[in-house]
Protein backbone atom coordinates (compact mmCIF):
# COMPACT_ATOMS: atom_id res chain seq x y z
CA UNK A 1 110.99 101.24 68.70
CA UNK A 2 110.50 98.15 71.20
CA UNK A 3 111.88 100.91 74.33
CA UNK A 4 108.50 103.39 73.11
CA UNK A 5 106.24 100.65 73.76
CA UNK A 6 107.57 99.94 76.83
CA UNK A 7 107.59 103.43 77.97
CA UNK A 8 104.08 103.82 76.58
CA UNK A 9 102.62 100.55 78.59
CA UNK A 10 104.60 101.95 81.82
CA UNK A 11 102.78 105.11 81.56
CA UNK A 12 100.17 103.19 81.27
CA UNK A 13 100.06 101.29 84.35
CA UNK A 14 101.46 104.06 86.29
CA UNK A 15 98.21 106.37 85.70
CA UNK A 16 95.80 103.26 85.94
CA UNK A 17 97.34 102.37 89.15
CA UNK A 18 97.38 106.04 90.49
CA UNK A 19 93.72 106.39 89.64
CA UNK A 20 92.90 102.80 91.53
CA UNK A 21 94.56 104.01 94.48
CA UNK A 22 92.79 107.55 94.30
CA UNK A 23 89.60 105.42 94.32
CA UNK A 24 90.77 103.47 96.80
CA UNK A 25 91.76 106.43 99.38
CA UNK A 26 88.25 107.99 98.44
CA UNK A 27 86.33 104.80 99.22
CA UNK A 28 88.08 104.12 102.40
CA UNK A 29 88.57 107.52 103.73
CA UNK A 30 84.88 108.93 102.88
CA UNK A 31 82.83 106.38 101.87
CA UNK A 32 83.83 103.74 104.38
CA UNK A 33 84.04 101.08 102.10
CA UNK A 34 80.66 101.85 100.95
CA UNK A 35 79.04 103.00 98.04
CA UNK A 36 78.05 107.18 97.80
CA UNK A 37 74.45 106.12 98.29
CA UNK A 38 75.00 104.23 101.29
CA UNK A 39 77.14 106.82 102.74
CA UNK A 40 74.25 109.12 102.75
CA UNK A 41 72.14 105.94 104.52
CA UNK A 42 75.12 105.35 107.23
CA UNK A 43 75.74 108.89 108.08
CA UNK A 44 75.35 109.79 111.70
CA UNK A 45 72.47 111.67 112.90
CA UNK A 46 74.20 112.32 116.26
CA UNK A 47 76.69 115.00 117.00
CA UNK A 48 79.31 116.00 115.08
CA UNK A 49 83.07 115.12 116.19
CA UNK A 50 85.55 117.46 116.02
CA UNK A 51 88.98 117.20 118.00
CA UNK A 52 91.57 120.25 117.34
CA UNK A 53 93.83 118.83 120.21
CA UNK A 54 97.01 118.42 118.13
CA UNK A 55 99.32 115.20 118.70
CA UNK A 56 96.63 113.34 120.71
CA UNK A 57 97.60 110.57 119.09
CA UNK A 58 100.44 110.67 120.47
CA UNK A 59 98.49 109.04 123.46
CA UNK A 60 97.87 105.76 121.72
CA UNK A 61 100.44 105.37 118.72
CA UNK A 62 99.44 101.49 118.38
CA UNK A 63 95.69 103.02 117.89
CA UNK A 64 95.13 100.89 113.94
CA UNK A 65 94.06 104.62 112.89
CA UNK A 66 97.22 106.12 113.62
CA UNK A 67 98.69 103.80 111.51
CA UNK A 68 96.22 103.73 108.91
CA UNK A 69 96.10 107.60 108.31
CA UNK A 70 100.31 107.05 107.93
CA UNK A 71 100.31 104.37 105.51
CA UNK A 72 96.96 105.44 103.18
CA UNK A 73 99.25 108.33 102.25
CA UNK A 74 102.35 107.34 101.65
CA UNK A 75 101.18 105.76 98.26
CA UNK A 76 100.02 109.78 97.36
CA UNK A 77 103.08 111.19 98.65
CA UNK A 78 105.59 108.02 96.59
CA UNK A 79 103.15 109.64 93.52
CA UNK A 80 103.21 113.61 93.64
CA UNK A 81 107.18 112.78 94.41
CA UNK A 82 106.93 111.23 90.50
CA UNK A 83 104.99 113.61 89.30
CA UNK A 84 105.91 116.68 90.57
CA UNK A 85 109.25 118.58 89.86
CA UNK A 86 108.90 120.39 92.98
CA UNK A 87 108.30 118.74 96.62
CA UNK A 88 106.20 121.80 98.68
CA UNK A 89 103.45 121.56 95.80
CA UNK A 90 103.02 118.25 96.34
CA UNK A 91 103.24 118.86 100.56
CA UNK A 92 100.39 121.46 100.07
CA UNK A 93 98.44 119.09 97.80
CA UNK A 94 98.39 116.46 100.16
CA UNK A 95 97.76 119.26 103.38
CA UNK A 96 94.19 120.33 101.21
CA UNK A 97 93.35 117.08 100.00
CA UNK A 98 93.14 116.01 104.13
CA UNK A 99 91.88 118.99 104.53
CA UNK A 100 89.09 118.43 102.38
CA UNK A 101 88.51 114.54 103.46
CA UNK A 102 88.03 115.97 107.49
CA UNK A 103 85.92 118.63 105.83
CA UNK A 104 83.72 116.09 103.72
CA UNK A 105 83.28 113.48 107.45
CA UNK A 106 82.06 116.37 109.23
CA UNK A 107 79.63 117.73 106.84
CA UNK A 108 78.59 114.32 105.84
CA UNK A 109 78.48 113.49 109.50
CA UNK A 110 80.35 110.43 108.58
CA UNK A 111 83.46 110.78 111.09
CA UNK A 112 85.07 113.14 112.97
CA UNK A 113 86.69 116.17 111.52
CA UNK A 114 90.26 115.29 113.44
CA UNK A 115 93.58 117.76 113.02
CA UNK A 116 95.73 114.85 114.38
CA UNK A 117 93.90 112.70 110.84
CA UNK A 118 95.62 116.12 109.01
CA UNK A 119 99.31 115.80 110.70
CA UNK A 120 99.27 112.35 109.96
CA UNK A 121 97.82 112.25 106.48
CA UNK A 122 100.71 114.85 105.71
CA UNK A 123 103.15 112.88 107.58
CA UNK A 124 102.79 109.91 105.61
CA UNK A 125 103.04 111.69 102.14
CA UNK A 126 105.97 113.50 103.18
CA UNK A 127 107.48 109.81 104.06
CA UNK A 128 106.47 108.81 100.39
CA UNK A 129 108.34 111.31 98.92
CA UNK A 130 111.63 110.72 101.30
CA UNK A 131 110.87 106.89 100.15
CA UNK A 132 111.21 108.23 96.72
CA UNK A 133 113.93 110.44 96.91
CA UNK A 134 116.05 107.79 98.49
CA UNK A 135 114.97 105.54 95.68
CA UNK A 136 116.27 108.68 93.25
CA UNK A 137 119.28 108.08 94.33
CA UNK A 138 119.59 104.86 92.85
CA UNK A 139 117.10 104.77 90.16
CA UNK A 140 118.76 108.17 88.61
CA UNK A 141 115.72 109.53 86.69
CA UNK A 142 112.04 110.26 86.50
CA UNK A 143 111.47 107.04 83.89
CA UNK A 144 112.98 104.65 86.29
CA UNK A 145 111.11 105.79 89.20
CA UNK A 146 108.26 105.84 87.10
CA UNK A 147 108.05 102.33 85.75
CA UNK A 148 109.56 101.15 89.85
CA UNK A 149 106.10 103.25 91.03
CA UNK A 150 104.08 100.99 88.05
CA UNK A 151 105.75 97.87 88.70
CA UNK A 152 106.08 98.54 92.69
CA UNK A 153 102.13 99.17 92.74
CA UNK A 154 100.76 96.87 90.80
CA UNK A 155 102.54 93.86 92.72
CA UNK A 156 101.49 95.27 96.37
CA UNK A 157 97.84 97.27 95.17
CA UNK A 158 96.29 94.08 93.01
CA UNK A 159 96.57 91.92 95.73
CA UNK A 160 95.91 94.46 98.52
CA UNK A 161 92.57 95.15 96.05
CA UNK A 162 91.65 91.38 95.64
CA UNK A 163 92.19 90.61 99.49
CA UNK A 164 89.87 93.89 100.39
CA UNK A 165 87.60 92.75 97.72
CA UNK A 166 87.30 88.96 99.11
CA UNK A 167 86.92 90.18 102.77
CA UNK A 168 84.02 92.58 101.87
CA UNK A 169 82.38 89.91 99.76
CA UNK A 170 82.78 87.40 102.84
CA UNK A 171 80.93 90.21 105.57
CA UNK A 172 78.38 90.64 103.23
């Protein structure tokens, strides 16, 4: 009986923590950090960006957006790997979820609509599910990666989340 409750209260975490970090990559990727209202207040009234030159980042791989695109997705990519029997359902997820985000900045005027944002957005998923199949190895079945993904998330996203929180606070 005591191993249900467990398994119930991982679950548990594991979906509250996916949906935190789906806010999360929302907020940051569209809204900047704002609020929806504000995004419509902040948007650009300028041109619009778009860049279709693939691997331009390539150019300037210490550029803090190269790495931010990479890391913002492995988190989604650790998660479909969980959730998803299959891997190239969870590679196309990811592919029209960027998609849609580069979609969203240039109709929103908000950022550019960048295909190198789309490689790397991919890129890092795909390097969440390797993470995760390596961790299969050792971990053996979906429960145990399950409750690592819970544990692993709440001990890096909670204070990731307060830290963000305390730094936006302290600009205001």
């Amino acid at each position: 009986m005591k191993n249900k409750k467990v398994s119930w209260q991982v679950n548990l975490l594991f979906w509250v923590m996916f949906l935190v970090y789906l806010y999360v990559l929302v907020s940051t990727i569209l809204f900047k950090g704002n609020s929806p209202v504000d995004m419509l207040n902040y948007a650009s009234s300028g041109p619009r960006r778009v860049n279709w030159e693939a691997f331009y980042f390539m150019n300037d791989l210490k550029d803090i957006n190269v790495v931010g695109n990479l890391l913002l997705f492995i988190p989604l990519g650790m998660y479909l790997a969980v959730l998803l029997k299959r891997k190239w359902p969870g590679v196309l997820l990811m592919f029209l979820l960027s998609v849609s985000f580069e979609a969203a900045q240039f109709i929103f005027n908000i950022g550019a609509l960048d295909v190198d944002d789309v490689i790397l957005n991919v890129l890092g998923g795909v390097l969440g599910m390797g993470i995760i199949g390596f961790l299969s190895l050792f971990l053996k079945n979906k429960q145990r990666l399950k409750t690592f993904m819970a544990i692993a998330s709440t001990l890096i996203g909670v204070p990731l989340i307060i830290l963000y929180s305390l730094l936006k606070f302290a600009n205001r």
